[in-house]
N, C-alpha and C. Protein backbone atom coordinates (compact mmCIF):
# COMPACT_ATOMS: atom_id res chain seq x y z
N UNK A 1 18.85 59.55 98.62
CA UNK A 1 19.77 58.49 98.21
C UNK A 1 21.20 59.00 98.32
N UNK A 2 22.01 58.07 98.90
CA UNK A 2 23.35 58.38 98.66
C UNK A 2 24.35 58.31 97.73
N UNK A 3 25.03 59.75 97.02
CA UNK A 3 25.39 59.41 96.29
C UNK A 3 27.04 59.46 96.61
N UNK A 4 28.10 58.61 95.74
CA UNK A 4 29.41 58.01 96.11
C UNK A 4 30.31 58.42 95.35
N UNK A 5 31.48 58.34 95.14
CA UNK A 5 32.45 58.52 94.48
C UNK A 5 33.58 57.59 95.38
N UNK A 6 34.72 57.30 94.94
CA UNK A 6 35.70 56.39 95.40
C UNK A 6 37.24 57.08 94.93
N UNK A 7 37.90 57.52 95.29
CA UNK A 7 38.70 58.01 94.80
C UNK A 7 40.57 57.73 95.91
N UNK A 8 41.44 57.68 95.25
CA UNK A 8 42.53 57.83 96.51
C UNK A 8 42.71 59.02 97.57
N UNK A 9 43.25 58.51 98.85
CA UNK A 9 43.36 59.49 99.35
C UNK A 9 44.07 60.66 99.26
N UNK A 10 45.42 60.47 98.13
CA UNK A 10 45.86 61.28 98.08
C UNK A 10 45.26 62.12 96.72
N UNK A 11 44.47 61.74 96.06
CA UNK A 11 43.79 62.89 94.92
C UNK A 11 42.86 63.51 95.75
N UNK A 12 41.95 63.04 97.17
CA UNK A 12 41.54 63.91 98.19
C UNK A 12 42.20 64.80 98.44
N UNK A 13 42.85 64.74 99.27
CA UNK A 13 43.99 65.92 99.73
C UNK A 13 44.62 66.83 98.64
N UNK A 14 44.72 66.45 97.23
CA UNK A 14 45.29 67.39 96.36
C UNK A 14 43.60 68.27 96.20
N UNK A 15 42.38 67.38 95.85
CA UNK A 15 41.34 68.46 95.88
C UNK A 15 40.85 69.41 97.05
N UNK A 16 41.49 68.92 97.94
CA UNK A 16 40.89 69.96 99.52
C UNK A 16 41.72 71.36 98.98
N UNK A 17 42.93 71.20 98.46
CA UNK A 17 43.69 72.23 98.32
C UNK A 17 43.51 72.62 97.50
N UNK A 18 42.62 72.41 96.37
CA UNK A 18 42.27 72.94 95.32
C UNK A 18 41.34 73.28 95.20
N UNK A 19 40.54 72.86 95.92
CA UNK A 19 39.22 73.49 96.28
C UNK A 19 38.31 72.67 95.39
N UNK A 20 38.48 72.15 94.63
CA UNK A 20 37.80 71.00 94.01
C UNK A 20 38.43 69.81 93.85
N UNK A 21 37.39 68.64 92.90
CA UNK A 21 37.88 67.38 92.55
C UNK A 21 37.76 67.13 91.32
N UNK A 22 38.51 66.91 90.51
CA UNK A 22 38.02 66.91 88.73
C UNK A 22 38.26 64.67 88.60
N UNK A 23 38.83 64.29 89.53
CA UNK A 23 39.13 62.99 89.45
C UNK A 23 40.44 62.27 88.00
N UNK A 24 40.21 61.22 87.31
CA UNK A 24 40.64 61.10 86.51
C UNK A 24 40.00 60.89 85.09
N UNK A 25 38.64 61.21 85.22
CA UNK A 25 37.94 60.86 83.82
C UNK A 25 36.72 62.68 83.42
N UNK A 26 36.72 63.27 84.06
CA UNK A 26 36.38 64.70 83.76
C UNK A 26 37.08 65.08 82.65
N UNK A 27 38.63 65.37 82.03
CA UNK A 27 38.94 66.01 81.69
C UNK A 27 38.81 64.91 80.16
N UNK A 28 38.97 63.26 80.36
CA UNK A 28 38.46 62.40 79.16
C UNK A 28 37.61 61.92 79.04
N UNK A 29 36.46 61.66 79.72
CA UNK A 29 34.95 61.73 79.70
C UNK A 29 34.15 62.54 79.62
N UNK A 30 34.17 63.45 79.74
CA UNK A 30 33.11 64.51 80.56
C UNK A 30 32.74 64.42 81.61
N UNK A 31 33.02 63.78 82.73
CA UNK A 31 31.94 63.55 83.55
C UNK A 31 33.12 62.80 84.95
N UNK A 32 32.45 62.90 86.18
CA UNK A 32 32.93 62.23 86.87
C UNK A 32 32.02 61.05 87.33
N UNK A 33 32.35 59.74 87.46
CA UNK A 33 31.46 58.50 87.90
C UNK A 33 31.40 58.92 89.02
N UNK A 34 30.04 58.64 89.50
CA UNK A 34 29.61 57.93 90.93
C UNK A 34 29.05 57.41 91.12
N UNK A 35 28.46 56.77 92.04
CA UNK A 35 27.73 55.41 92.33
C UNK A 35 26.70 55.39 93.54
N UNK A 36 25.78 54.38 93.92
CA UNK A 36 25.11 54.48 95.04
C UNK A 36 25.85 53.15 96.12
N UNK A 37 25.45 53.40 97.47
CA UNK A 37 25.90 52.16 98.37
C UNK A 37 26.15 51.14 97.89
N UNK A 38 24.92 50.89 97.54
CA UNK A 38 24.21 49.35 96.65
C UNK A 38 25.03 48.89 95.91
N UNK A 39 25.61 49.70 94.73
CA UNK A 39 26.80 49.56 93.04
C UNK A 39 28.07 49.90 93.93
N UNK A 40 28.36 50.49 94.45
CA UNK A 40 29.74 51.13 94.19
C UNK A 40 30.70 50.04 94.54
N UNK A 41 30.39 48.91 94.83
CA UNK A 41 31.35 47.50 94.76
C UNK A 41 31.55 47.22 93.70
N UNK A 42 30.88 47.37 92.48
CA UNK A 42 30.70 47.08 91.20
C UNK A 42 32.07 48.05 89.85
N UNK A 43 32.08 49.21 90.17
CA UNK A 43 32.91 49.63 89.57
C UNK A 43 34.36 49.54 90.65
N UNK A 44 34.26 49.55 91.65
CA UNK A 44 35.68 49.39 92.68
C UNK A 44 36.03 48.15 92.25
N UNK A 45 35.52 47.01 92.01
CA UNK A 45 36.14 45.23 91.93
C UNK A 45 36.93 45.50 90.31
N UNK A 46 36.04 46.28 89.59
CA UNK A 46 36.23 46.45 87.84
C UNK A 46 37.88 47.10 87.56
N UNK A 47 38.16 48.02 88.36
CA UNK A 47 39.22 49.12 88.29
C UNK A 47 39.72 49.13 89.68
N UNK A 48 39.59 48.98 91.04
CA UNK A 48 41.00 49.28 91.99
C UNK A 48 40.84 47.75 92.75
N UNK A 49 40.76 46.38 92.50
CA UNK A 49 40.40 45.65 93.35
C UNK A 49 41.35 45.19 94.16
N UNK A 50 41.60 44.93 95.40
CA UNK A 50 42.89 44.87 96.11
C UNK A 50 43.66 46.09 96.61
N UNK A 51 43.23 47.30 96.08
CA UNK A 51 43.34 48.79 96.34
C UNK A 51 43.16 49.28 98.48
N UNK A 52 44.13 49.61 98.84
CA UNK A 52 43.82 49.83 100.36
C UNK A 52 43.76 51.14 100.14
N UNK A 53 44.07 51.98 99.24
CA UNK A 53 44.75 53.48 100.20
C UNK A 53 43.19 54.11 99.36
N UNK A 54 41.94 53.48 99.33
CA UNK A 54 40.88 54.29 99.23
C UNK A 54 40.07 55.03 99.89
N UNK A 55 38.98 56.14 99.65
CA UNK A 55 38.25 56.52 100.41
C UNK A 55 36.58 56.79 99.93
N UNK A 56 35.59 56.97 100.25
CA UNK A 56 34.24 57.31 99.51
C UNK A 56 34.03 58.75 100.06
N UNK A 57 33.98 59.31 98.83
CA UNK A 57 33.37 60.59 98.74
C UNK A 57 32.16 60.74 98.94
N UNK A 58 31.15 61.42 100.13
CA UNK A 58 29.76 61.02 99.91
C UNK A 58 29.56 62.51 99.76
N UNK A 59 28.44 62.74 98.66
CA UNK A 59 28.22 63.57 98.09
C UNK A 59 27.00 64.36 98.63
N UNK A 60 26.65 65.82 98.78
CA UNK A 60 25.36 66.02 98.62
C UNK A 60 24.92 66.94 96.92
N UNK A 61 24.07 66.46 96.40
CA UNK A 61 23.95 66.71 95.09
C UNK A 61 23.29 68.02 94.98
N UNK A 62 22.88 68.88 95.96
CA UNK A 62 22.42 70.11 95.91
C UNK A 62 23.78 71.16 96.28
N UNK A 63 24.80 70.02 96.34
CA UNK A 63 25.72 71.17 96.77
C UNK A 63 26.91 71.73 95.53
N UNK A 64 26.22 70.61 94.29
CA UNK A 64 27.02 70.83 93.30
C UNK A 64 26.42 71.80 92.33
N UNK A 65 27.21 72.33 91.14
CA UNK A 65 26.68 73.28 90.44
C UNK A 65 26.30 72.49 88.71
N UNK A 66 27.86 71.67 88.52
CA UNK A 66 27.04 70.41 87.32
C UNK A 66 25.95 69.56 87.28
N UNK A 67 25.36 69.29 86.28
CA UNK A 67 24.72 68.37 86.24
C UNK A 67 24.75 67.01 86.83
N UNK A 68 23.97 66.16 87.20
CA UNK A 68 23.89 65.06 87.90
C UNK A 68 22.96 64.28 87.09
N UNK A 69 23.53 63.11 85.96
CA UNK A 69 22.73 62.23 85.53
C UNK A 69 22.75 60.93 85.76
N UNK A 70 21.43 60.61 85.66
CA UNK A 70 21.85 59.09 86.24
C UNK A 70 21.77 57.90 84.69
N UNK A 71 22.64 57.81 84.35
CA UNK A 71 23.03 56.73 83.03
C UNK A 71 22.91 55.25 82.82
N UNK A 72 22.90 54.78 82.49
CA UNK A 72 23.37 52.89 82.47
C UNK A 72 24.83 52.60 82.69
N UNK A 73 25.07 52.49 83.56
CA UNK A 73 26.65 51.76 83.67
C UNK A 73 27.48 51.44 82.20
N UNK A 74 26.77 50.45 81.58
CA UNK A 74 27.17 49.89 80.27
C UNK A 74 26.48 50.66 78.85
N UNK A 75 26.50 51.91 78.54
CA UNK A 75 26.04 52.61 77.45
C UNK A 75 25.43 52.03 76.68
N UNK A 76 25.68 50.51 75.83
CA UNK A 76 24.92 49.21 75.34
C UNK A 76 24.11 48.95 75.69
N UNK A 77 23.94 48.94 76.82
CA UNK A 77 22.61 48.01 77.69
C UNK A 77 21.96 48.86 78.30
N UNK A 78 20.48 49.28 77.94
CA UNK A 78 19.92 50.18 78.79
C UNK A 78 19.26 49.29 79.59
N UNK A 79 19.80 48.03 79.89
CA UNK A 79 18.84 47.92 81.25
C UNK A 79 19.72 47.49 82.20
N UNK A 80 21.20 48.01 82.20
CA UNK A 80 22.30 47.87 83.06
C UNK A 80 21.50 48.81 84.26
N UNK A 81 21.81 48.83 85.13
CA UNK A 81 22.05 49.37 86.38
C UNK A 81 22.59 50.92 85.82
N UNK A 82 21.27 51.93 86.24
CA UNK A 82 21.97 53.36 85.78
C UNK A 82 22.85 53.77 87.38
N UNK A 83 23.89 54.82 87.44
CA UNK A 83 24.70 55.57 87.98
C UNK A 83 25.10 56.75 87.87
N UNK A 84 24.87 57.47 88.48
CA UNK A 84 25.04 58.96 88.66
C UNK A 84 26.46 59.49 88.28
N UNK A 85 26.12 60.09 87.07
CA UNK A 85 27.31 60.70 86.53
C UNK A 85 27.37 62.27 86.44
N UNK A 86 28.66 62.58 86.95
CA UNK A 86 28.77 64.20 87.57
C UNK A 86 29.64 65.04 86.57
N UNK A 87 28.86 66.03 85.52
CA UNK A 87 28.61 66.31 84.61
C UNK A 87 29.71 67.82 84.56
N UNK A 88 30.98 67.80 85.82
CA UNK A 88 31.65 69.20 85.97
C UNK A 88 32.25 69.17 86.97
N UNK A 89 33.04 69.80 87.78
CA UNK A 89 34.25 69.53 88.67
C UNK A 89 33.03 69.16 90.22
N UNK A 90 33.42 68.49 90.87
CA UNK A 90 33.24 68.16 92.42
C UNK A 90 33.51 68.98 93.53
N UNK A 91 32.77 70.37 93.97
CA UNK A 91 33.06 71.47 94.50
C UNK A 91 33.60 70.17 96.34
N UNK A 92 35.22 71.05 96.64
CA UNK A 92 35.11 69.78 97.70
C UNK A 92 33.95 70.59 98.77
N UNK A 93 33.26 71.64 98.82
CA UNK A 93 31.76 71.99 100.06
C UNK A 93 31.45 71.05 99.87
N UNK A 94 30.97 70.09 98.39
CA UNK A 94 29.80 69.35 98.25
C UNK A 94 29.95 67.80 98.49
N UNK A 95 30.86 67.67 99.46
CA UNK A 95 31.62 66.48 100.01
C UNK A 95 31.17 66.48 101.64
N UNK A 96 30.04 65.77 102.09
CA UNK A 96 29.73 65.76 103.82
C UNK A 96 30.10 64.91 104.45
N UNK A 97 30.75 63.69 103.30
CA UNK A 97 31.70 62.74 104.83
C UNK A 97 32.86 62.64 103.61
N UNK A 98 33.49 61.78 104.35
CA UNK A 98 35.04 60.99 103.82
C UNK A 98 34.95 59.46 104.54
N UNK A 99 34.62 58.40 103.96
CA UNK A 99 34.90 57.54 104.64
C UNK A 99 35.63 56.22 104.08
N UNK A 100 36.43 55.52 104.66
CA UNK A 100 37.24 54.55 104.41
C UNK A 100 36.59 53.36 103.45
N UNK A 101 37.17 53.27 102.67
CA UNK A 101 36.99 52.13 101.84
C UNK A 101 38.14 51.03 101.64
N UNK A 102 37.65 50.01 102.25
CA UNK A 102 38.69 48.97 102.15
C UNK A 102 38.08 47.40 101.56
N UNK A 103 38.80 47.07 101.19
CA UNK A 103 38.49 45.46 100.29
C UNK A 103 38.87 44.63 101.05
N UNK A 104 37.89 43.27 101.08
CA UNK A 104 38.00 42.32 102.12
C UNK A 104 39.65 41.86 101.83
N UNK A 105 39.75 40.56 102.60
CA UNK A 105 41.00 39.88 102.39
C UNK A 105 41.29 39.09 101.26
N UNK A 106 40.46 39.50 100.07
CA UNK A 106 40.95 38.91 99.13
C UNK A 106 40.92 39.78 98.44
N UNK A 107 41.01 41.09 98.20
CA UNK A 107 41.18 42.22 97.67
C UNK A 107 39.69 43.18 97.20
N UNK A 108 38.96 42.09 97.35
CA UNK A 108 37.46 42.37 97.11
C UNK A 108 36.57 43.06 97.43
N UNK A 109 35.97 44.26 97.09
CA UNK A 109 34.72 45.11 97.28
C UNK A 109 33.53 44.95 97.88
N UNK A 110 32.47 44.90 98.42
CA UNK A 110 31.19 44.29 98.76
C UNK A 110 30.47 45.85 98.71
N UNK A 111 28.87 45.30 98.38
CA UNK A 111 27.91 46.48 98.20
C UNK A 111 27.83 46.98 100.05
N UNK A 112 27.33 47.91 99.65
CA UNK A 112 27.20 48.82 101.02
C UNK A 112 25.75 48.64 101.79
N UNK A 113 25.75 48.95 102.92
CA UNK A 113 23.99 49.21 103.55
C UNK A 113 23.36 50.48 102.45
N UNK A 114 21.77 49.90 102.05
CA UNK A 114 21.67 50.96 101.67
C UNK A 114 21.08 52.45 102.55
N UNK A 115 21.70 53.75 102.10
CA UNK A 115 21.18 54.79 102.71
C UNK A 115 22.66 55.00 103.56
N UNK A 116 23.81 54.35 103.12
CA UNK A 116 24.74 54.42 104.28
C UNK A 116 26.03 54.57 103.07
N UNK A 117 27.30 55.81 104.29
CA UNK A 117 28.09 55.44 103.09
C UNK A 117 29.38 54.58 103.66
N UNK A 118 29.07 54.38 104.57
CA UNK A 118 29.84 53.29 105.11
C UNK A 118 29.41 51.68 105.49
């Protein structure tokens, strides 16, 4: 399964040089979100919708050293849709593509093919 992350391009480029990705909710969550093909329209429409300058992080999960849990989206509802939450910084090795994420013409997200991170 593929797993996702969505992040700007320019917090990419600050993690290539840093050799990792801590994102913006590691250091006040614990954890970094990610998502599968299928969801990751779901938290992108919630928080960047209309957003161009994105990209998807596609992950391989053996390449990380944190934990990898997969949660309920909505902590309330355990029968939300769980999502893979990354439990410690985002080594950038453990990053095998980079690919463009863009929102239709109305600023809008759509789910992905699944098995694809584009």
């Amino acid at each position: 399964m593929t797993i996702l992350h969505f992040c700007s391009r320019a917090d990419w480029a600050a993690a290539q040089s840093a050799g990792e990705y801590r994102g913006d909710t590691l250091d006040t969550e614990g954890f970094i979100h990610c998502s599968t093909a299928e969801l990751v329209h779901v938290p992108a429409n919630l928080i960047a919708r209309g957003r161009t300058d994105l990209v998807l992080l596609e992950l391989d999960p053996d390449r990380v050293d944190a934990p990898l849990r997969w949660e309920p989206g909505d902590p309330t509802d355990t029968a939300s849709p769980k999502f893979p939450h990354l439990y410690g910084p985002l080594p950038v090795a453990a990053v095998v593509a980079v690919h463009e994420f863009q929102p239709d013409e109305n600023g809008a997200f759509a789910p992905l093919a699944a098995g694809s991170g584009t």
